[in-house]
N, C-alpha and C. Protein backbone atom coordinates (compact mmCIF):
# COMPACT_ATOMS: atom_id res chain seq x y z
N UNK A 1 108.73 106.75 118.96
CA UNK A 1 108.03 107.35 117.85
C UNK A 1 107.12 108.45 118.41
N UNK A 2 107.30 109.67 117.74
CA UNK A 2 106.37 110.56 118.60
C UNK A 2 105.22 110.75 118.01
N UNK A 3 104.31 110.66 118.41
CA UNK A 3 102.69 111.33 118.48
C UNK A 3 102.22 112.59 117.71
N UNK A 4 101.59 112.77 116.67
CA UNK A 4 101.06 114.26 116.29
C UNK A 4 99.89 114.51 116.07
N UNK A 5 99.36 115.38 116.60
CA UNK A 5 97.62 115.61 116.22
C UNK A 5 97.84 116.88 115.38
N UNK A 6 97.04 117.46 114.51
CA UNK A 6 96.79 118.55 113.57
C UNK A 6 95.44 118.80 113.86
N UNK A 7 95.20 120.44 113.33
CA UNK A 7 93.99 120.99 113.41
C UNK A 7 93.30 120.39 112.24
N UNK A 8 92.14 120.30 112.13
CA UNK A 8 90.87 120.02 110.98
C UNK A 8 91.49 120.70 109.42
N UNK A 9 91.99 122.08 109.57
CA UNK A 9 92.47 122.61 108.30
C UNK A 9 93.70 122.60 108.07
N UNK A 10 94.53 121.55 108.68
CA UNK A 10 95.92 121.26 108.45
C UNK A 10 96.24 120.06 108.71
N UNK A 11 95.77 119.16 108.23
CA UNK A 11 95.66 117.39 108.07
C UNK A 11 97.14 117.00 106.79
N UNK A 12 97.46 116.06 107.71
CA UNK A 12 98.62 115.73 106.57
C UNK A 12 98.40 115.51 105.18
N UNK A 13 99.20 115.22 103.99
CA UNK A 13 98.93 114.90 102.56
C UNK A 13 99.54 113.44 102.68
N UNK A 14 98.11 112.75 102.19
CA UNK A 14 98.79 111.39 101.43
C UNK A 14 99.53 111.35 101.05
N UNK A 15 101.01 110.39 100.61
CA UNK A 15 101.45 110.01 99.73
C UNK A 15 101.39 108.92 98.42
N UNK A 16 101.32 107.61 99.37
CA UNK A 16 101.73 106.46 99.02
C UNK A 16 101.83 105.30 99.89
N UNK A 17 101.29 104.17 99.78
CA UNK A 17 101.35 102.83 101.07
C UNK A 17 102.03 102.08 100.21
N UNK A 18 102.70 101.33 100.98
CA UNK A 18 103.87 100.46 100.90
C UNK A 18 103.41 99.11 102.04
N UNK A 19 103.20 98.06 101.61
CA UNK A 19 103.29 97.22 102.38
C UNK A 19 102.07 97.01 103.48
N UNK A 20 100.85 98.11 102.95
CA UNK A 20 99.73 97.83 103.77
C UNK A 20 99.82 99.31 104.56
N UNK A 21 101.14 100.03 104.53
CA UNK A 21 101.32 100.63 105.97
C UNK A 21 101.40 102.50 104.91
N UNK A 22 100.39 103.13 105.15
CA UNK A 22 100.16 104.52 104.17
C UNK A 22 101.01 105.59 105.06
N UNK A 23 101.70 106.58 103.71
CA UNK A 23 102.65 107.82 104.16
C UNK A 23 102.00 108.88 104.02
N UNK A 24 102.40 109.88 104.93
CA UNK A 24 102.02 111.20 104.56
C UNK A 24 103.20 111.82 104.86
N UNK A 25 102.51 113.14 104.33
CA UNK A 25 103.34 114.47 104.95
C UNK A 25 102.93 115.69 105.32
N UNK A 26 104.05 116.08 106.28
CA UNK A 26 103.39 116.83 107.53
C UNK A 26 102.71 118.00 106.29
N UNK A 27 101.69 118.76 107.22
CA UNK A 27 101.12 119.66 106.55
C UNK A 27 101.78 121.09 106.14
N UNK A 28 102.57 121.36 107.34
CA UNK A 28 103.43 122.63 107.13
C UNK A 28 104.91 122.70 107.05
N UNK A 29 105.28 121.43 107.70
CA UNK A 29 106.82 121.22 107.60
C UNK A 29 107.17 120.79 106.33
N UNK A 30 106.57 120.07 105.24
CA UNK A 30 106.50 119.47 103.65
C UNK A 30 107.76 117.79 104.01
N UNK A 31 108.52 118.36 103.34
CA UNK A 31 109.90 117.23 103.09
C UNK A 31 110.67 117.51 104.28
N UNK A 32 110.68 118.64 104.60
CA UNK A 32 112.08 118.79 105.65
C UNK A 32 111.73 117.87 106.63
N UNK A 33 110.70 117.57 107.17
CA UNK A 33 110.18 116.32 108.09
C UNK A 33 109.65 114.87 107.91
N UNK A 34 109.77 114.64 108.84
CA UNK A 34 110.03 112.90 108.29
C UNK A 34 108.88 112.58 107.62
N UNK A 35 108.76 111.43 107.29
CA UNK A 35 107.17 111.32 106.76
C UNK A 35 106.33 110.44 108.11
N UNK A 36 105.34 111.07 108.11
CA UNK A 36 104.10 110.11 108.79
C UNK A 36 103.59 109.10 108.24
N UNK A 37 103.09 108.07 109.55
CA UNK A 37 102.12 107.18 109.40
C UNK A 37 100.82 107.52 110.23
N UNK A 38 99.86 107.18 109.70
CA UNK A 38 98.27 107.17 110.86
C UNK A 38 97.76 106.22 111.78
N UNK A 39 97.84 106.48 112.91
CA UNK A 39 97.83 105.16 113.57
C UNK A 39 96.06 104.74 113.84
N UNK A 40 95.78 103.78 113.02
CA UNK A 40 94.61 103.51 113.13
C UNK A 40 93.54 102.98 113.99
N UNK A 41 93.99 103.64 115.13
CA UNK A 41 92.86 103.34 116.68
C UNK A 41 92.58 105.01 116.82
N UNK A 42 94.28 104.76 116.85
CA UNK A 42 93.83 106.84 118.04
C UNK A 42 93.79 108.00 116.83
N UNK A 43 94.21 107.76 115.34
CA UNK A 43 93.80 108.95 114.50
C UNK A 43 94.68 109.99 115.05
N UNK A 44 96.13 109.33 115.45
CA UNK A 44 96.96 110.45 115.64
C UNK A 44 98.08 109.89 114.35
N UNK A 45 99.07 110.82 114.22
CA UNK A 45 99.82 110.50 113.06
C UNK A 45 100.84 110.70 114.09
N UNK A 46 102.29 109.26 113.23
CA UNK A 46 103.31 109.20 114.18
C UNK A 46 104.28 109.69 113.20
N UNK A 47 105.86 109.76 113.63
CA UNK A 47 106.72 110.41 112.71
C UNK A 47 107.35 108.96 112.71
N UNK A 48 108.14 108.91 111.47
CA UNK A 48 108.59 107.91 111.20
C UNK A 48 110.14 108.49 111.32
N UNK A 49 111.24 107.33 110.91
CA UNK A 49 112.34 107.80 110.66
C UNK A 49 112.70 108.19 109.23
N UNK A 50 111.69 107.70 108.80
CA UNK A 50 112.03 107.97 106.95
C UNK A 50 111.68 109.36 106.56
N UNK A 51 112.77 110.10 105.50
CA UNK A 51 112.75 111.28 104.95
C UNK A 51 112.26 111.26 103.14
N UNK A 52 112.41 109.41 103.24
CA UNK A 52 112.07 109.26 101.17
C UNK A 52 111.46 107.87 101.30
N UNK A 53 110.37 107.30 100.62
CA UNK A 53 109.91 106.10 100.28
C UNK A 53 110.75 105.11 100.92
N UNK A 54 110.39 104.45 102.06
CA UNK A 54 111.19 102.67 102.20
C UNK A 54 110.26 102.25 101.03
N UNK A 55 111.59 100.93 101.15
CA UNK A 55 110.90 99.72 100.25
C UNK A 55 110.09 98.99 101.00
N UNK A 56 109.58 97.84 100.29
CA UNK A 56 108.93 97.06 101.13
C UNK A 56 109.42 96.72 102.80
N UNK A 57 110.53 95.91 102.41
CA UNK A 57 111.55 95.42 103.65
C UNK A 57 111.41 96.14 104.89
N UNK A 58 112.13 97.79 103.96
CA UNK A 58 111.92 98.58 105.74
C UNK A 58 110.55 98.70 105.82
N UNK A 59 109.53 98.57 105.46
CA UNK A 59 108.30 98.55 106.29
C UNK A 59 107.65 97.94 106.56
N UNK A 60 108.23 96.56 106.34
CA UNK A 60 107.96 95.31 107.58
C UNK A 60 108.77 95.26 108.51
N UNK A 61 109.59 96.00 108.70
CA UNK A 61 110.55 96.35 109.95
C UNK A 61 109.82 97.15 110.83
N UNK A 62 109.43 98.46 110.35
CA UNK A 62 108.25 99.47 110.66
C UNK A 62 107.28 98.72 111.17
N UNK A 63 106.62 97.91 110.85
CA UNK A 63 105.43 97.45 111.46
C UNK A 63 105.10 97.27 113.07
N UNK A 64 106.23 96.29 113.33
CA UNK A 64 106.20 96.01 115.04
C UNK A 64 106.00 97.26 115.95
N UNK A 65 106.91 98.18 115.37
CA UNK A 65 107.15 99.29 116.39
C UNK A 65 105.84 100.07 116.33
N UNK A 66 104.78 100.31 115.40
CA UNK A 66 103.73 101.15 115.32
C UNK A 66 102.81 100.70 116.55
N UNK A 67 102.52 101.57 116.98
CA UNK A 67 101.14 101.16 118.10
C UNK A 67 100.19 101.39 117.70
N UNK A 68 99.32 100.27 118.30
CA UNK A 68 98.07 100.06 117.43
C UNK A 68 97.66 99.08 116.29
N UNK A 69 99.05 98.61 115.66
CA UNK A 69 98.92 97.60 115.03
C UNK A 69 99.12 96.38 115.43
N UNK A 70 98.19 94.88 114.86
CA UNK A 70 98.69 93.93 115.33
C UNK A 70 99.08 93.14 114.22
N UNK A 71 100.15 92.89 114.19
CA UNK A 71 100.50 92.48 112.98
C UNK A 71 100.27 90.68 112.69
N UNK A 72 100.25 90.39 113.84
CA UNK A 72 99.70 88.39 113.96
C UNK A 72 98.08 88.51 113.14
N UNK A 73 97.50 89.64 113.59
CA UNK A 73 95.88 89.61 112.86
C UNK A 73 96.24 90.45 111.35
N UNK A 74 97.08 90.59 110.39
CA UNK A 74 96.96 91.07 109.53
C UNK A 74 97.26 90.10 108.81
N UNK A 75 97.04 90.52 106.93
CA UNK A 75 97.63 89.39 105.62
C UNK A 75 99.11 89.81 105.30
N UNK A 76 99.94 89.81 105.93
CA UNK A 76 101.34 90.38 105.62
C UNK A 76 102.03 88.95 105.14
N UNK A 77 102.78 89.29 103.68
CA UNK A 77 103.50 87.71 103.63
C UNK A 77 104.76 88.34 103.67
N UNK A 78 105.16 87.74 104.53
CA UNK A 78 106.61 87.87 104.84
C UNK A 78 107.71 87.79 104.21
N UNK A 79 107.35 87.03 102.90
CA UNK A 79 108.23 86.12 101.89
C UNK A 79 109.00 87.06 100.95
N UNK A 80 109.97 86.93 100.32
CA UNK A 80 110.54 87.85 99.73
C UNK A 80 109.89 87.47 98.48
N UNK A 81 109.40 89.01 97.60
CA UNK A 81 108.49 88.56 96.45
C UNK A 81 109.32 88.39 95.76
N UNK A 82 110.73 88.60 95.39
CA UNK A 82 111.45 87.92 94.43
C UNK A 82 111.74 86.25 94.16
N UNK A 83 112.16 85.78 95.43
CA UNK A 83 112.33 84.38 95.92
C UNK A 83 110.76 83.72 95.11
N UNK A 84 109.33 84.44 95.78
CA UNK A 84 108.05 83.26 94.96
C UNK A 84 108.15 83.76 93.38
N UNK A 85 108.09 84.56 93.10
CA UNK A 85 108.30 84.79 90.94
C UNK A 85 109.42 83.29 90.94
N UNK A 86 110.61 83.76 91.74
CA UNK A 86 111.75 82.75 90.84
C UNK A 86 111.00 81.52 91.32
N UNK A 87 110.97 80.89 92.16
CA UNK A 87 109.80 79.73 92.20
C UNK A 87 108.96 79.34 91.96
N UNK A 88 108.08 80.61 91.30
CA UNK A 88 106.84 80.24 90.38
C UNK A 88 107.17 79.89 88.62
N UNK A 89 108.08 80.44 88.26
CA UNK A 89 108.90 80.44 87.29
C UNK A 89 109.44 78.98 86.67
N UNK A 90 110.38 78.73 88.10
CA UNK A 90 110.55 77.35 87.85
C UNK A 90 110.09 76.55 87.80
N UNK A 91 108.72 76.12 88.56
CA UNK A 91 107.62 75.56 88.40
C UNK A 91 106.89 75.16 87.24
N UNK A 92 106.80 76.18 86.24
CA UNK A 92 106.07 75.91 84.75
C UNK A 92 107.31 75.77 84.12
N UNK A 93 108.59 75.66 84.28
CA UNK A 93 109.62 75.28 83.57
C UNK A 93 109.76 73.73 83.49
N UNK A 94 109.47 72.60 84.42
CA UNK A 94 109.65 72.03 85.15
C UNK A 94 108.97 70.90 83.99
């Protein structure tokens, strides 16, 4: 994953977080480049492989590989949120 620093007047644009883990985009390249993440120690932004929104899934895949994150110290539920609805579901059916 490579590394990017920007000048003060060319800071990436938010997008959107997914899964705890926030997108941007590059400041001058727009779409044609992948989207960034911020890596929250060093305040450098990394390139991702994604060119459009992952879903959740791929960005609990994403997670491990980021440096800087520890993902054992975060609230990440692993669980597929479809699987707890249908189990919460059945539950008051019950």
């Amino acid at each position: 994953m490579r590394s990017l620093m920007f000048p003060e007047d060319q800071q990436p644009t938010y997008l959107f977080t997914t899964a705890g883990v926030s997108f941007f985009e590059h400041p001058t390249l727009g779409d044609e480049s992948p989207l960034l993440v911020k890596s929250p120690y060093t305040k450098t932004f990394l390139e991702t492989d994604f060119y459009d929104a992952p879903d959740f899934f791929e960005v609990m895949d994403l997670i491990p590989t980021l440096p800087g994150i520890r993902v054992g110290m975060t609230n990440y539920n692993y669980s597929d949120p479809a699987e707890s609805l249908h189990a919460e579901r059945k539950e008051r059916h019950v």
